[in-house]
N, C-alpha and C. Protein backbone atom coordinates (compact mmCIF):
# COMPACT_ATOMS: atom_id res chain seq x y z
N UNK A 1 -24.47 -13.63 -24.21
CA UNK A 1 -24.43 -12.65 -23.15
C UNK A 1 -23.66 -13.18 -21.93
N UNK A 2 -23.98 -14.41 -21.44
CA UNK A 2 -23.25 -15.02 -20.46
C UNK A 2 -21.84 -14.96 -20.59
N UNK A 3 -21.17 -15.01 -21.84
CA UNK A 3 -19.96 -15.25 -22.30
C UNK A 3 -19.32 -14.19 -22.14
N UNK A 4 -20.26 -13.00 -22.69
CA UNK A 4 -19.32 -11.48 -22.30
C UNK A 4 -19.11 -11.22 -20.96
N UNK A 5 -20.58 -11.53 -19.95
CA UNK A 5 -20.04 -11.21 -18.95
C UNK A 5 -19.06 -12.17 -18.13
N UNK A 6 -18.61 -13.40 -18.70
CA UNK A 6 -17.95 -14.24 -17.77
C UNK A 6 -16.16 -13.21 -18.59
N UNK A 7 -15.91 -13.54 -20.12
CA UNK A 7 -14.96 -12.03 -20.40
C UNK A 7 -15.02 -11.41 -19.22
N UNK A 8 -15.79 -10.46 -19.11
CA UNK A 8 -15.64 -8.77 -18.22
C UNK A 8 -14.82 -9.73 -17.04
N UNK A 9 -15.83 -10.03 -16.76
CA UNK A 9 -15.22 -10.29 -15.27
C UNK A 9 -13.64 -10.82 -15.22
N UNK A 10 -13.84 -11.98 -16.26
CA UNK A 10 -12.43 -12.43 -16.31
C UNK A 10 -11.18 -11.37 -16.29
N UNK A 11 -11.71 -10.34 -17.37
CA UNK A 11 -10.44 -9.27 -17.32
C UNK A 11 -10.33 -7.93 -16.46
N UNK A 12 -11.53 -7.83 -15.68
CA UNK A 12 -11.54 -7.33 -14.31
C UNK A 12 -10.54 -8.08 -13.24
N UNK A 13 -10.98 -8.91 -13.25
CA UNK A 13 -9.69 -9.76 -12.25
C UNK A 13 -8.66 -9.43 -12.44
N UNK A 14 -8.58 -9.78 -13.63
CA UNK A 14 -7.02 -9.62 -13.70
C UNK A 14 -6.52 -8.34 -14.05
N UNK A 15 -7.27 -7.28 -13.82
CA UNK A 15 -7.00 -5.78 -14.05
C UNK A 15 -7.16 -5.51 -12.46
N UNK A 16 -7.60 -6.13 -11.56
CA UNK A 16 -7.35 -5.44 -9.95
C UNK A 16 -6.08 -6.38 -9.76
N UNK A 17 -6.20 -7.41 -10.29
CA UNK A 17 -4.63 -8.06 -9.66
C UNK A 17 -3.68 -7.95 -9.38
N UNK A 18 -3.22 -7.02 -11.41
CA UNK A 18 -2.11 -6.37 -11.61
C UNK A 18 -1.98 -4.81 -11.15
N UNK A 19 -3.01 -4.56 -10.24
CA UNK A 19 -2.63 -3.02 -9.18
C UNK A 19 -2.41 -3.76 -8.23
N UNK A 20 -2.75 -4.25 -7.91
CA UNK A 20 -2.94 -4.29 -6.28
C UNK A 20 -1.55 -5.47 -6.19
N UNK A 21 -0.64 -6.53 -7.20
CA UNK A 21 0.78 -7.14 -7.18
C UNK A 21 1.56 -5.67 -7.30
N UNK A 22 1.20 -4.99 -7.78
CA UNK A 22 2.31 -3.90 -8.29
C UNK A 22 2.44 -2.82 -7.10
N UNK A 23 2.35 -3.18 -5.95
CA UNK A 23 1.99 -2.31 -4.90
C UNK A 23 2.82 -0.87 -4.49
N UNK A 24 3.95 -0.46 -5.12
CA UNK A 24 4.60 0.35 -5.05
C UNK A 24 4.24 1.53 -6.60
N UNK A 25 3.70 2.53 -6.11
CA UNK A 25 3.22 3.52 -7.13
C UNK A 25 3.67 4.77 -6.80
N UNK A 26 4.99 5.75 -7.45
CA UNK A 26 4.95 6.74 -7.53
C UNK A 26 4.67 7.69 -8.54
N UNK A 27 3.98 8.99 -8.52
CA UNK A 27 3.49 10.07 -9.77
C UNK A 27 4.83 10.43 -10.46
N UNK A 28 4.70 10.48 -11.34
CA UNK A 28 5.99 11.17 -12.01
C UNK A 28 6.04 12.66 -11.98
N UNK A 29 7.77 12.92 -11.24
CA UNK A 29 7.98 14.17 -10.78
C UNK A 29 9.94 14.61 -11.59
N UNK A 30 9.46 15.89 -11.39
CA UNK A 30 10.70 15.99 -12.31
C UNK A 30 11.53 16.06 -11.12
N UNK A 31 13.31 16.13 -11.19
CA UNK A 31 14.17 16.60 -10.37
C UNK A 31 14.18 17.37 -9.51
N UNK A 32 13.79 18.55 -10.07
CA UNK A 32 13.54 19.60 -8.59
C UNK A 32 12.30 19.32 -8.15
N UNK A 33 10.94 18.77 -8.05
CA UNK A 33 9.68 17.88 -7.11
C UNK A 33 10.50 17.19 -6.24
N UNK A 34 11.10 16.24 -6.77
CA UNK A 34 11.78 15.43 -6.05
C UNK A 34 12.69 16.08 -4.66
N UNK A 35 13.59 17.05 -5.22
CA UNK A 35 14.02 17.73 -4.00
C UNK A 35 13.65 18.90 -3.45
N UNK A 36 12.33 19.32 -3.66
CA UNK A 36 11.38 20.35 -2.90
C UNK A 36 10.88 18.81 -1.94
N UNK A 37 10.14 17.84 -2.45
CA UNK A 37 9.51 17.30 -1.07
C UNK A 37 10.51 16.64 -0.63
N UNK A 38 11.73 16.32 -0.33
CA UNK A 38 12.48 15.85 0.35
C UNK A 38 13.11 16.49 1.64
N UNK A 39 13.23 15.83 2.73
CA UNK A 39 14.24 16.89 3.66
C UNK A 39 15.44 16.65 3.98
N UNK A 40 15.81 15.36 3.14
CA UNK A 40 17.65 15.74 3.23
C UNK A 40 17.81 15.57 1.74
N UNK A 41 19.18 15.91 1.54
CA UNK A 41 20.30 15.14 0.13
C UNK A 41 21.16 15.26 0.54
N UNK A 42 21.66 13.78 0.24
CA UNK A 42 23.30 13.41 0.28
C UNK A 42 24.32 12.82 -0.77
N UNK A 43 25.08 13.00 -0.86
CA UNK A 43 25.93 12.70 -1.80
C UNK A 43 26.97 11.57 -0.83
N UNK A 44 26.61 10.07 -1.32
CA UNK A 44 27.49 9.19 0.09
C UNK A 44 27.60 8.12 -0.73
N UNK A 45 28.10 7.11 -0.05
CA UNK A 45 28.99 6.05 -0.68
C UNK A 45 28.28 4.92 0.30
N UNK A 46 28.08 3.85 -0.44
CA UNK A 46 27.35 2.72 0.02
C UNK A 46 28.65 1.83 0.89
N UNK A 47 28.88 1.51 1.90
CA UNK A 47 29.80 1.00 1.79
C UNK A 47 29.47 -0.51 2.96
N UNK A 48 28.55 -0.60 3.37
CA UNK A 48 27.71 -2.35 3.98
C UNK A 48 26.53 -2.10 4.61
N UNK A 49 25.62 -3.14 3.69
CA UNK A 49 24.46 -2.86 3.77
C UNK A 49 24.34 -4.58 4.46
N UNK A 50 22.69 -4.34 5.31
CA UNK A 50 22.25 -5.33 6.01
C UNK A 50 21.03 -5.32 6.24
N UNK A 51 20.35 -6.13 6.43
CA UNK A 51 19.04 -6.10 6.55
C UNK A 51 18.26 -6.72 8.13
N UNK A 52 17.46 -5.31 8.61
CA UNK A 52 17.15 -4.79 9.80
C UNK A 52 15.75 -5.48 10.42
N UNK A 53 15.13 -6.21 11.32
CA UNK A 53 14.11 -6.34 11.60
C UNK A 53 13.47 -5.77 12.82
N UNK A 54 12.46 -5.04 12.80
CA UNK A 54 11.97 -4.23 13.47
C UNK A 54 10.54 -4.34 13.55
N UNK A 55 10.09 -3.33 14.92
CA UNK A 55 8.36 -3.69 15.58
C UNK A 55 7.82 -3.58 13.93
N UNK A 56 8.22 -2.48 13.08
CA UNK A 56 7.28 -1.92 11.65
C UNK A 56 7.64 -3.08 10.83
N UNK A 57 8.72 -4.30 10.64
CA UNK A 57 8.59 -4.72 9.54
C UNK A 57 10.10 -5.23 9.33
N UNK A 58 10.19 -5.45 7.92
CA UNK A 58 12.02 -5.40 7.41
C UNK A 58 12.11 -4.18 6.78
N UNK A 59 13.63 -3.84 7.05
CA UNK A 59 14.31 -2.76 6.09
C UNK A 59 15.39 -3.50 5.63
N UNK A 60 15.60 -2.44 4.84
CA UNK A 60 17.20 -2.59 4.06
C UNK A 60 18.23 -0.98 4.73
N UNK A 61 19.26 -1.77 5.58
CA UNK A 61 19.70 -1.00 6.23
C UNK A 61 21.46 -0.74 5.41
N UNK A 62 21.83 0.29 4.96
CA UNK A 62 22.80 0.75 4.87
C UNK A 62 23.77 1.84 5.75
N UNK A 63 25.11 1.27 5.91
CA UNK A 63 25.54 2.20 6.75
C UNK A 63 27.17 2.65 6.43
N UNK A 64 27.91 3.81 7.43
CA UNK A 64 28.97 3.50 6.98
C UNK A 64 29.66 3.23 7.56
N UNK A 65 31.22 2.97 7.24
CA UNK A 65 32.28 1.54 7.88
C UNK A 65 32.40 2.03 9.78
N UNK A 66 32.39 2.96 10.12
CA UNK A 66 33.13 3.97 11.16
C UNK A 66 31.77 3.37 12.46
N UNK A 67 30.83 2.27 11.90
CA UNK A 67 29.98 1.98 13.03
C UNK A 67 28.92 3.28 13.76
N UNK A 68 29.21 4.36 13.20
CA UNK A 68 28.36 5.75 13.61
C UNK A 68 26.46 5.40 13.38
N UNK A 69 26.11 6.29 13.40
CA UNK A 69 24.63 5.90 12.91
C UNK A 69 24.61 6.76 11.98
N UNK A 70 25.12 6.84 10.62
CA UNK A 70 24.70 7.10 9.55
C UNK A 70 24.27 6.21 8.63
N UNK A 71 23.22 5.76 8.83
CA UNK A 71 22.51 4.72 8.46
C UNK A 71 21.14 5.12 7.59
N UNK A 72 21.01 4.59 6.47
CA UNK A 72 20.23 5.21 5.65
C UNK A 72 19.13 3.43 5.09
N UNK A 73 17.94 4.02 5.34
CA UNK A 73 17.13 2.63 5.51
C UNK A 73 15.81 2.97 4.10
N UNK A 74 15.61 1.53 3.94
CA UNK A 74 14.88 1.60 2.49
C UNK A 74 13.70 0.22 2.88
N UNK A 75 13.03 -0.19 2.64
CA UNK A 75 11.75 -1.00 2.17
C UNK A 75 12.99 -2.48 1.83
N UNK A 76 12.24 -3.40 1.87
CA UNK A 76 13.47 -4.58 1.57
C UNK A 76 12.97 -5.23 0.11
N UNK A 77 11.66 -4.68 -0.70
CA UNK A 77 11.78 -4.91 -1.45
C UNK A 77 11.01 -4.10 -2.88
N UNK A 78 10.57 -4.37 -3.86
CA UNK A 78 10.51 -3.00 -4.81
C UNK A 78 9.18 -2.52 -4.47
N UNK A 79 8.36 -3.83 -4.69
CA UNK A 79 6.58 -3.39 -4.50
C UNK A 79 6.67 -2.72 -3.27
N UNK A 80 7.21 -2.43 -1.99
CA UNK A 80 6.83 -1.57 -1.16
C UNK A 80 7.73 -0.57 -1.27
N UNK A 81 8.84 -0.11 -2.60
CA UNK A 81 9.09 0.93 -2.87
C UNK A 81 10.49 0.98 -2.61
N UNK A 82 11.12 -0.10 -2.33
CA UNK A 82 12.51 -0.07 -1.51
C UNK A 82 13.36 0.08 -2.88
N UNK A 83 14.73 0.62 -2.11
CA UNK A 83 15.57 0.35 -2.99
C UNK A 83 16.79 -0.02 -2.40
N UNK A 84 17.80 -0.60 -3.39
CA UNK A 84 18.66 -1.51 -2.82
C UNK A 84 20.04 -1.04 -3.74
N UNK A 85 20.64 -0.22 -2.80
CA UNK A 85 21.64 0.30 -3.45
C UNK A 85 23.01 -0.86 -2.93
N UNK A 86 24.17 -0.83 -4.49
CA UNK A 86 25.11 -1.85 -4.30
C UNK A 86 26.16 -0.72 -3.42
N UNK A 87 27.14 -2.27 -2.41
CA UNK A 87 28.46 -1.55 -1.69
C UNK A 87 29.26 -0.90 -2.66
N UNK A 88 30.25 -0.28 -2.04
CA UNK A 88 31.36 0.55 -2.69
C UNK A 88 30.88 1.29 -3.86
N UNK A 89 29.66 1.83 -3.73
CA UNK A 89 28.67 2.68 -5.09
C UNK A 89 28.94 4.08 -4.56
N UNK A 90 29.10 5.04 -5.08
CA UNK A 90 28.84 6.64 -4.42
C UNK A 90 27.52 7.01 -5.28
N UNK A 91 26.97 7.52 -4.44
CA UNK A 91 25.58 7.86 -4.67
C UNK A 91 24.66 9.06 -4.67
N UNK A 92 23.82 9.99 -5.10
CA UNK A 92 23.38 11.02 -4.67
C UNK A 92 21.76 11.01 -4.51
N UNK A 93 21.48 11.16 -3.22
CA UNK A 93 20.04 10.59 -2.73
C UNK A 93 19.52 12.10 -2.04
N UNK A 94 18.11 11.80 -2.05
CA UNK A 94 16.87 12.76 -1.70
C UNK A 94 16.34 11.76 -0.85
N UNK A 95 16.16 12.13 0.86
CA UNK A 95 15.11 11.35 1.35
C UNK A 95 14.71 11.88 1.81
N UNK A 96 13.91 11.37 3.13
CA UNK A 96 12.99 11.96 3.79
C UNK A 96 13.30 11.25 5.44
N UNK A 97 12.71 12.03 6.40
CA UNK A 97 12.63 11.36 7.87
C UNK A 97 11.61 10.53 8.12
N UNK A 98 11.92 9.17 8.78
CA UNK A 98 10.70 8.93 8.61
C UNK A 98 9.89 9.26 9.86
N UNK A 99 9.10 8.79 10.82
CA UNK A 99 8.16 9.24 12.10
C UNK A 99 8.88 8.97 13.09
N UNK A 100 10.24 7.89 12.86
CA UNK A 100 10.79 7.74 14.17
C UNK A 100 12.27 8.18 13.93
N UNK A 101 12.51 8.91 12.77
CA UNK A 101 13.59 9.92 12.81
C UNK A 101 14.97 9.27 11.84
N UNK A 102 14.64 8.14 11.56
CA UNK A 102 15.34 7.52 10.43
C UNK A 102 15.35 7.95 8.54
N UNK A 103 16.60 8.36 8.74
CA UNK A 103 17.16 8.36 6.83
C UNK A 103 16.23 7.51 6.53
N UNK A 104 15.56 8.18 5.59
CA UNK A 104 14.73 6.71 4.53
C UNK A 104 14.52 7.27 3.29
N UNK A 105 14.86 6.31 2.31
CA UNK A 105 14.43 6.59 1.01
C UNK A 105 13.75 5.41 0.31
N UNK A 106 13.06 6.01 -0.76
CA UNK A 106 12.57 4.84 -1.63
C UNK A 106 12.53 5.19 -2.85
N UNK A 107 11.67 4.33 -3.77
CA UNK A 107 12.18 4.05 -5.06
C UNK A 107 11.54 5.57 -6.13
N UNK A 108 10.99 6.32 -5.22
CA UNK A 108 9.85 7.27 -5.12
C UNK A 108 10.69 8.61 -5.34
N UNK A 109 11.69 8.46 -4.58
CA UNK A 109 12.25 9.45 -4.46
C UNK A 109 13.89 9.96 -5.86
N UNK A 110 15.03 10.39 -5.23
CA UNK A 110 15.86 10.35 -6.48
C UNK A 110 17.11 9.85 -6.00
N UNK A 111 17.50 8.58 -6.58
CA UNK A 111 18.47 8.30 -6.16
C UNK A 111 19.41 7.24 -6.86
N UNK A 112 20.47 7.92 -7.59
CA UNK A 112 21.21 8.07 -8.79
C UNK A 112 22.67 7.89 -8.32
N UNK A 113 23.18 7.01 -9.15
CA UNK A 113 25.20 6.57 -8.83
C UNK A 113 25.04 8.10 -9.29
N UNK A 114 26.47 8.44 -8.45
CA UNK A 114 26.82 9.38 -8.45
C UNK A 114 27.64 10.06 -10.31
N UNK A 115 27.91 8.52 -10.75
CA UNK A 115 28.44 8.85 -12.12
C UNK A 115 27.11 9.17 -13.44
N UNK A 116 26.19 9.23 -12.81
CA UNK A 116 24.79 9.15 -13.78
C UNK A 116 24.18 10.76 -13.20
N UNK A 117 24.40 11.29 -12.44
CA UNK A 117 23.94 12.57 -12.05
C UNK A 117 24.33 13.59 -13.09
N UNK A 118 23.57 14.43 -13.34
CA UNK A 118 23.60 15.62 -14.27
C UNK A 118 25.29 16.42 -14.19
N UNK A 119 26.35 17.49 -14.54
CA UNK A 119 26.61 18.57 -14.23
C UNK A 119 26.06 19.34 -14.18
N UNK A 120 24.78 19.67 -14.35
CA UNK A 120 23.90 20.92 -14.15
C UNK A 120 23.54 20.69 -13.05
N UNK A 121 23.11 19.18 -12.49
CA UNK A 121 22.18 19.31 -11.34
C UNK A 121 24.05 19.48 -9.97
N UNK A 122 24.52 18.83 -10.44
CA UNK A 122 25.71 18.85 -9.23
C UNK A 122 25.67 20.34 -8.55
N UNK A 123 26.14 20.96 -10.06
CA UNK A 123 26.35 22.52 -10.14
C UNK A 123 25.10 23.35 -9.15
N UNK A 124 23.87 23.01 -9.34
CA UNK A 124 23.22 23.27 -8.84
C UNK A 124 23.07 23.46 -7.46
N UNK A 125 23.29 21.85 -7.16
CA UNK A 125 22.86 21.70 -5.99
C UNK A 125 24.60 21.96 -4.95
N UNK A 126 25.34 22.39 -5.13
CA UNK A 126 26.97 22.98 -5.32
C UNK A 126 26.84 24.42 -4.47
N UNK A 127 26.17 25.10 -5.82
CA UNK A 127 25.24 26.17 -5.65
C UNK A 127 24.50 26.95 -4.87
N UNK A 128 23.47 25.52 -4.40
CA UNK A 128 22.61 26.37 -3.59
C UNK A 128 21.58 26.54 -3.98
N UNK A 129 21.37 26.55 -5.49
CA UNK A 129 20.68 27.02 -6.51
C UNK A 129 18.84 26.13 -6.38
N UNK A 130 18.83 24.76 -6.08
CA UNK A 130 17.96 23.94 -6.41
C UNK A 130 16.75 24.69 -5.52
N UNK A 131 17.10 25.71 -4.74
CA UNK A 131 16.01 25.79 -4.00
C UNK A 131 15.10 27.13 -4.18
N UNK A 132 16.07 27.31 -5.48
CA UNK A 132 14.92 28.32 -5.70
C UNK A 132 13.65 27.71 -6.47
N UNK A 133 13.69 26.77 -6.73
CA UNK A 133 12.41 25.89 -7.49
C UNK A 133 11.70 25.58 -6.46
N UNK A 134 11.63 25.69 -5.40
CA UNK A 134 10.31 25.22 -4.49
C UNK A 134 9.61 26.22 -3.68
């Protein structure tokens, strides 16, 4: 009896471990979920990314060449959901604002090289069309 329960426990441990290392969890949502809860999409091109330190933390800051603030910011690493898109990539992203008014996306959301995107969904979202799903 001692033995099973020293087992349980043993594989209790290591069953809260591996949630609580894996700290980034999103539900699985199809394409249009994804861009019903989102409030932007863009179709943009990675072109120098840097990494931002701020009162909240680190980001992963991407921007583009022209020094503007189109700057699109992510988590700096996966468990908190970030994603880390490569330079000179064109891309088509769903994010969201975050509380202090910053582009942000994460790994949560949809965000696909632009050469891996559907023609249906392009067409779609081309269209106009995607919003009749929400």
């Amino acid at each position: 009896m001692k033995i099973f329960i020293l087992y349980f426990f043993v594989i209790l441990t290591n069953f809260w471990g591996i949630l609580f290392t894996n700290g980034c969890y999103c539900g699985r949502m199809s394409e249009e979920e994804k861009y019903c809860n989102s409030d932007w999409v863009a179709h943009v091109k990675s072109l120098r990314r840097g990494e931002v330190r701020d009162k909240e933390g680190k980001d992963n800051k991407t921007c583009n060449q022209n020094n503007k603030i189109d700057c699109i910011y992510s988590a700096t690493n996966s468990a908190a959901c970030g994603v880390e898109l490569k330079d000179s990539q064109e891309y088509l992203l769903f994010g969201r604002y975050g509380d202090d008014g910053k582009r942000k996306i994460s790994s949560c959301g949809y965000n696909r090289e632009w050469n891996e995107v559907s023609e249906k969904l392009k067409k779609l979202l081309k269209d106009g069309d995607m919003d009749k799903y929400c």
